[in-house]
C-alpha atoms as a PDB file:
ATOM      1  CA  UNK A   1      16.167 -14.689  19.058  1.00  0.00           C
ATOM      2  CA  UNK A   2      15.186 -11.814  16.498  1.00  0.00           C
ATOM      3  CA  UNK A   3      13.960 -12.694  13.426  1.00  0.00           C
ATOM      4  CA  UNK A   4      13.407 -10.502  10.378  1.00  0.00           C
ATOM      5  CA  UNK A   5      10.289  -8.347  10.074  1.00  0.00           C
ATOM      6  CA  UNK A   6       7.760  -9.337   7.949  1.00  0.00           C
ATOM      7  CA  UNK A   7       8.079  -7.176   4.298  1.00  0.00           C
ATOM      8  CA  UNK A   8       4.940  -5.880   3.095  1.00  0.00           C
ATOM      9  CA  UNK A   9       4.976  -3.773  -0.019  1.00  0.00           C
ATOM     10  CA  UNK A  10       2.236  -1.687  -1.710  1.00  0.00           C
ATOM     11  CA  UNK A  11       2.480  -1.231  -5.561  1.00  0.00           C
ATOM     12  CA  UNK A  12       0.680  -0.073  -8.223  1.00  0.00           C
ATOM     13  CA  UNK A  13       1.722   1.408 -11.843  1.00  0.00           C
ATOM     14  CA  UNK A  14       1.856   5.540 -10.749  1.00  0.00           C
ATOM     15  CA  UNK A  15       2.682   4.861  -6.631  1.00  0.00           C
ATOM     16  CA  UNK A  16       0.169   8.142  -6.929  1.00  0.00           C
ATOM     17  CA  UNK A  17      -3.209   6.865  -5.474  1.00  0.00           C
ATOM     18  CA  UNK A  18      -4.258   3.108  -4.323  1.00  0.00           C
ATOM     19  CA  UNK A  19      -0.716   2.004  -3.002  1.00  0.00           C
ATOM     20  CA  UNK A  20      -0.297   5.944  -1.088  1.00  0.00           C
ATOM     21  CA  UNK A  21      -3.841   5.373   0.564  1.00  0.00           C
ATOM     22  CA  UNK A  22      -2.828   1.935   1.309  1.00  0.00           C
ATOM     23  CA  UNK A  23       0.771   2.568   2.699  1.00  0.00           C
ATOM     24  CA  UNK A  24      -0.652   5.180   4.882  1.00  0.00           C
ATOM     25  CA  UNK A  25      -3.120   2.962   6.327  1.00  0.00           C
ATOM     26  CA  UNK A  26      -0.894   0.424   6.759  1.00  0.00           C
ATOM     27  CA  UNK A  27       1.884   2.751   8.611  1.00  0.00           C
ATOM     28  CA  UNK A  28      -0.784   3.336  10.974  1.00  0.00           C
ATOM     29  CA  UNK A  29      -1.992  -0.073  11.662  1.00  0.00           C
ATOM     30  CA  UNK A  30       1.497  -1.174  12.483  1.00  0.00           C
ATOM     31  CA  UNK A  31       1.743   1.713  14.953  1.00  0.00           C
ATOM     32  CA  UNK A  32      -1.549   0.789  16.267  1.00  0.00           C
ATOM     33  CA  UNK A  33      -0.765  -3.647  16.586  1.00  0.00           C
ATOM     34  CA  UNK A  34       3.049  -2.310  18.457  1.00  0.00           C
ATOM     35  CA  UNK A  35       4.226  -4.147  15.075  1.00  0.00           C
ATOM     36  CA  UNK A  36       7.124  -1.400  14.310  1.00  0.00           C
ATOM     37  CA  UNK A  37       9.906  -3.681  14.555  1.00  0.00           C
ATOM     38  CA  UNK A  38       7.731  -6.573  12.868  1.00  0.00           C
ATOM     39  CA  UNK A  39       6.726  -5.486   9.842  1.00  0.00           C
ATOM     40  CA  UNK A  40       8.373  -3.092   7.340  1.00  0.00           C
ATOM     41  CA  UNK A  41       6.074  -1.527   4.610  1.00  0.00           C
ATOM     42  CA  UNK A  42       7.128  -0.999   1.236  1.00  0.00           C
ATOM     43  CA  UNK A  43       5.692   1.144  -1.552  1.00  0.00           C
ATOM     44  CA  UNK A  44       6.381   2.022  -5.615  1.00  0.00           C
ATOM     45  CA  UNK A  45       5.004   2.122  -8.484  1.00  0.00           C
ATOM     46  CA  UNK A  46       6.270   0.088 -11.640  1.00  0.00           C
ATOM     47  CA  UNK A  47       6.087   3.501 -13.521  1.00  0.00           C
ATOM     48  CA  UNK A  48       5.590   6.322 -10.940  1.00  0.00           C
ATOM     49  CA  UNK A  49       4.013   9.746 -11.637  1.00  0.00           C
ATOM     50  CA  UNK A  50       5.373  13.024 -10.694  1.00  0.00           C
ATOM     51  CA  UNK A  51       3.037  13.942  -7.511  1.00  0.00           C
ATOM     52  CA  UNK A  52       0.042  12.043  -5.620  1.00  0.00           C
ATOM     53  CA  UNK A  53      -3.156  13.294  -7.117  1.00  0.00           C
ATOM     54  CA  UNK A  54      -4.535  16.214  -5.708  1.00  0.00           C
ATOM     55  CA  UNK A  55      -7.700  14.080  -4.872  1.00  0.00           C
ATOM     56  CA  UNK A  56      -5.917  11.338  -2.985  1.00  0.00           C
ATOM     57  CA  UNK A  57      -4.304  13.795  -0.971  1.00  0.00           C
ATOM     58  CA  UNK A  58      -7.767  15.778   0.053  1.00  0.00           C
ATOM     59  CA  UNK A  59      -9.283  12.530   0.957  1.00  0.00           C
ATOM     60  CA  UNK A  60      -6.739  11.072   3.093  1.00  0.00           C
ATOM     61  CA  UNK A  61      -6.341  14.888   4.763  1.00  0.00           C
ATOM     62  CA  UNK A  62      -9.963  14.201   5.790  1.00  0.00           C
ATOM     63  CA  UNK A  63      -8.756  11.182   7.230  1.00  0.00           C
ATOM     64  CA  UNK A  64      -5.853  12.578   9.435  1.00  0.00           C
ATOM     65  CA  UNK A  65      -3.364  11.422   6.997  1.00  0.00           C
ATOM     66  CA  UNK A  66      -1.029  14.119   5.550  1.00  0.00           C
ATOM     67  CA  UNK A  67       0.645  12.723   2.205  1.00  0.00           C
ATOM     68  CA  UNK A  68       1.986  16.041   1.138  1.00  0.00           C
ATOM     69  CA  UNK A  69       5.790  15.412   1.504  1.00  0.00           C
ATOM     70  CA  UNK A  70       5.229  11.381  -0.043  1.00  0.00           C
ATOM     71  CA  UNK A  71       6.356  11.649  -3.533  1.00  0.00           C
ATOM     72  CA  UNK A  72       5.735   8.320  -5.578  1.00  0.00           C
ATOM     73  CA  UNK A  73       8.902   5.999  -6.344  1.00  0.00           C
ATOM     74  CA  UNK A  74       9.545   3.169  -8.927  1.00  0.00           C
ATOM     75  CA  UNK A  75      10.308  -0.269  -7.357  1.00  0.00           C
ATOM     76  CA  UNK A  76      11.654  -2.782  -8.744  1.00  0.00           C
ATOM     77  CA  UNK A  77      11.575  -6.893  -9.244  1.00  0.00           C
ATOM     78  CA  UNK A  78      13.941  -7.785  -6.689  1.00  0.00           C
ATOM     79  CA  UNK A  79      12.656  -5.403  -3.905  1.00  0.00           C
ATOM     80  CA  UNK A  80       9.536  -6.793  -4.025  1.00  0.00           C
ATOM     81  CA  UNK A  81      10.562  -9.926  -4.375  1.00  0.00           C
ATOM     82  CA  UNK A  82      12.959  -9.879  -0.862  1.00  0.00           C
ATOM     83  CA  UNK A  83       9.124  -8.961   0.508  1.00  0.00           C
ATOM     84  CA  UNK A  84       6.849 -11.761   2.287  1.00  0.00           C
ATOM     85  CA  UNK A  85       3.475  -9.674   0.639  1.00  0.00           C
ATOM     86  CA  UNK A  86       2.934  -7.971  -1.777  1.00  0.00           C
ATOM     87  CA  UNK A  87      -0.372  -6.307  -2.427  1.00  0.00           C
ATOM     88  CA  UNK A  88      -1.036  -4.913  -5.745  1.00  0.00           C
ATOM     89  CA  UNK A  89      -3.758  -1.975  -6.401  1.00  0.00           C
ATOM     90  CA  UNK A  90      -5.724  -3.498  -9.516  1.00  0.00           C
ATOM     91  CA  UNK A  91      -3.440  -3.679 -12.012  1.00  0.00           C
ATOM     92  CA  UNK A  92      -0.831  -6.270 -11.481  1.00  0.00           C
ATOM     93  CA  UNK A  93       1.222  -7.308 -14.381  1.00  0.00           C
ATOM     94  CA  UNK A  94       3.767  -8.885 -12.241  1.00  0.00           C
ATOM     95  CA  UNK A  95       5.517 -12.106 -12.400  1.00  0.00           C
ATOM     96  CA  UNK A  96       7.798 -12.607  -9.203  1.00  0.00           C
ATOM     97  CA  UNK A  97       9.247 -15.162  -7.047  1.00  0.00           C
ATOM     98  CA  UNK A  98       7.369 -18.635  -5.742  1.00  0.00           C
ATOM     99  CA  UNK A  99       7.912 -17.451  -2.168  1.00  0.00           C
ATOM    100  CA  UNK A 100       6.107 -13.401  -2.555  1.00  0.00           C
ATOM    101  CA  UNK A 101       2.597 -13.720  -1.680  1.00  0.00           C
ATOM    102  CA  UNK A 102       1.006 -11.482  -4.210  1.00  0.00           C
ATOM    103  CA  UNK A 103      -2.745 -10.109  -3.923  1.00  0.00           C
ATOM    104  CA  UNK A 104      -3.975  -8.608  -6.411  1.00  0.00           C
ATOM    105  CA  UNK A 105      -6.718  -6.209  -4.449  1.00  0.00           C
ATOM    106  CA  UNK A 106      -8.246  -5.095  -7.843  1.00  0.00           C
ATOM    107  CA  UNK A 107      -9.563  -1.738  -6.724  1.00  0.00           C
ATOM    108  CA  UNK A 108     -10.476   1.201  -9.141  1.00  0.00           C
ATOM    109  CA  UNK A 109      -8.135   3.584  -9.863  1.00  0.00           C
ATOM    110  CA  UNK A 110      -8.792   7.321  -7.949  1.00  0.00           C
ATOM    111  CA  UNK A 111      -7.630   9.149 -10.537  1.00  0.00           C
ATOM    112  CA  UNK A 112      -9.808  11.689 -12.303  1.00  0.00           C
ATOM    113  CA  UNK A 113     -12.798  10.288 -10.074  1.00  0.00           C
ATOM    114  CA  UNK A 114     -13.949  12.736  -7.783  1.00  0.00           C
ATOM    115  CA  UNK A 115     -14.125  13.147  -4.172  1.00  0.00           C
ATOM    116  CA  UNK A 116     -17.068  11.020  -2.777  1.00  0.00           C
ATOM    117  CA  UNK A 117     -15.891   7.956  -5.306  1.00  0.00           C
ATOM    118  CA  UNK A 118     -11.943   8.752  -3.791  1.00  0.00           C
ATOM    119  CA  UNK A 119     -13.821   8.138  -0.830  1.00  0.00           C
ATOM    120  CA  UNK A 120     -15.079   4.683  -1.225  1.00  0.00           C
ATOM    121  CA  UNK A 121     -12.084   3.508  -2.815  1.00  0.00           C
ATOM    122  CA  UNK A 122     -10.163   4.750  -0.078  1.00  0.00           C
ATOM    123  CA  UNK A 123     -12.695   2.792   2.686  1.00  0.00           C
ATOM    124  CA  UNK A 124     -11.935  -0.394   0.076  1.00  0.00           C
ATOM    125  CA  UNK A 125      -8.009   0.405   0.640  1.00  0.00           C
ATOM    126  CA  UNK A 126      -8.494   0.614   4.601  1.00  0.00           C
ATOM    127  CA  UNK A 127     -10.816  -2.418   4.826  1.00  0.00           C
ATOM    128  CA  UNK A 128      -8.018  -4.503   2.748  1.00  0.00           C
ATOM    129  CA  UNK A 129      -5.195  -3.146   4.639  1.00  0.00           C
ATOM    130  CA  UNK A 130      -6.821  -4.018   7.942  1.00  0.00           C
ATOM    131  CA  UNK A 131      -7.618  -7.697   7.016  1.00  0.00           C
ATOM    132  CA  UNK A 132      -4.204  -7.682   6.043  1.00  0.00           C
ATOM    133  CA  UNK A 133      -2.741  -6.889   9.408  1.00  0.00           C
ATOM    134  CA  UNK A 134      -5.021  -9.321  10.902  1.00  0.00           C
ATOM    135  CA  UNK A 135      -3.620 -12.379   9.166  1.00  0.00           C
ATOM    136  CA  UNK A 136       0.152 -10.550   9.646  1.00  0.00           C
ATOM    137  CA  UNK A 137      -1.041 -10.442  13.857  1.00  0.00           C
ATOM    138  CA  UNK A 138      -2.475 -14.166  13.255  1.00  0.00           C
ATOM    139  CA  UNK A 139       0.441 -15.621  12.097  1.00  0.00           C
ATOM    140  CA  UNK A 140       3.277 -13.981  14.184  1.00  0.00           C
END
């Protein structure tokens, strides 16, 4: 019997820093678990910026992550709502459906902050996402 994968979006306001970091991380945990046909990843932003800050992209590069060709999309209510989790960056103003688990991580925002705090935020971001997959591996 197949059952549907497991719908995990990442979302902040400019899909530009937090929710790239955390997407990335969480393409590459799924590879990791052999989840690929388990769990399908989501990301947007409720109002999405033009590029991924130039920071976010040098500190993920130092992490083997190459976000260069990721440009940040808009997503809307009833995407996320069709997903099981939904993790939000730090600032969630969203109302959805009884059934979306939604986690409000509450982590800063990377933009304009330089390297070495990028850094930390995006150890926060990897932490999170990896305590994530652990509950996902848990429960399947």
């Amino acid at each position: 019997m197949e059952t549907d994968p497991t719908r995990v979006a990442m979302v902040c306001v400019q899909n530009a820093g937090r929710s790239q970091m955390a997407t990335a991380y969480a393409e590459r945990e799924r590879e990791a678990r052999g989840l690929e046909d388990a769990v399908e990843i989501v990301s947007g932003g409720t109002h999405p910026a033009e590029s991924i800050h130039d920071v976010v992209r040098e500190a993920m590069a130092e992490e083997g992550f190459d976000l260069s060709d990721r440009t940040p999309r808009e997503v809307s209510d009833s995407e996320l709502e069709a997903c099981d989790y939904v993790a939000t960056m730090g600032c969630s103003t969203l109302e959805l459906d009884a059934d979306t688990d939604v986690r409000d991580w509450d982590l800063e925002d990377p933009h304009g902050k330089d390297l070495e705090r990028v850094r930390e935020i995006r150890e926060d971001v990897r932490e999170r996402v990896e305590a994530l997959f652990d509950e996902l591996e848990a429960d399947s």
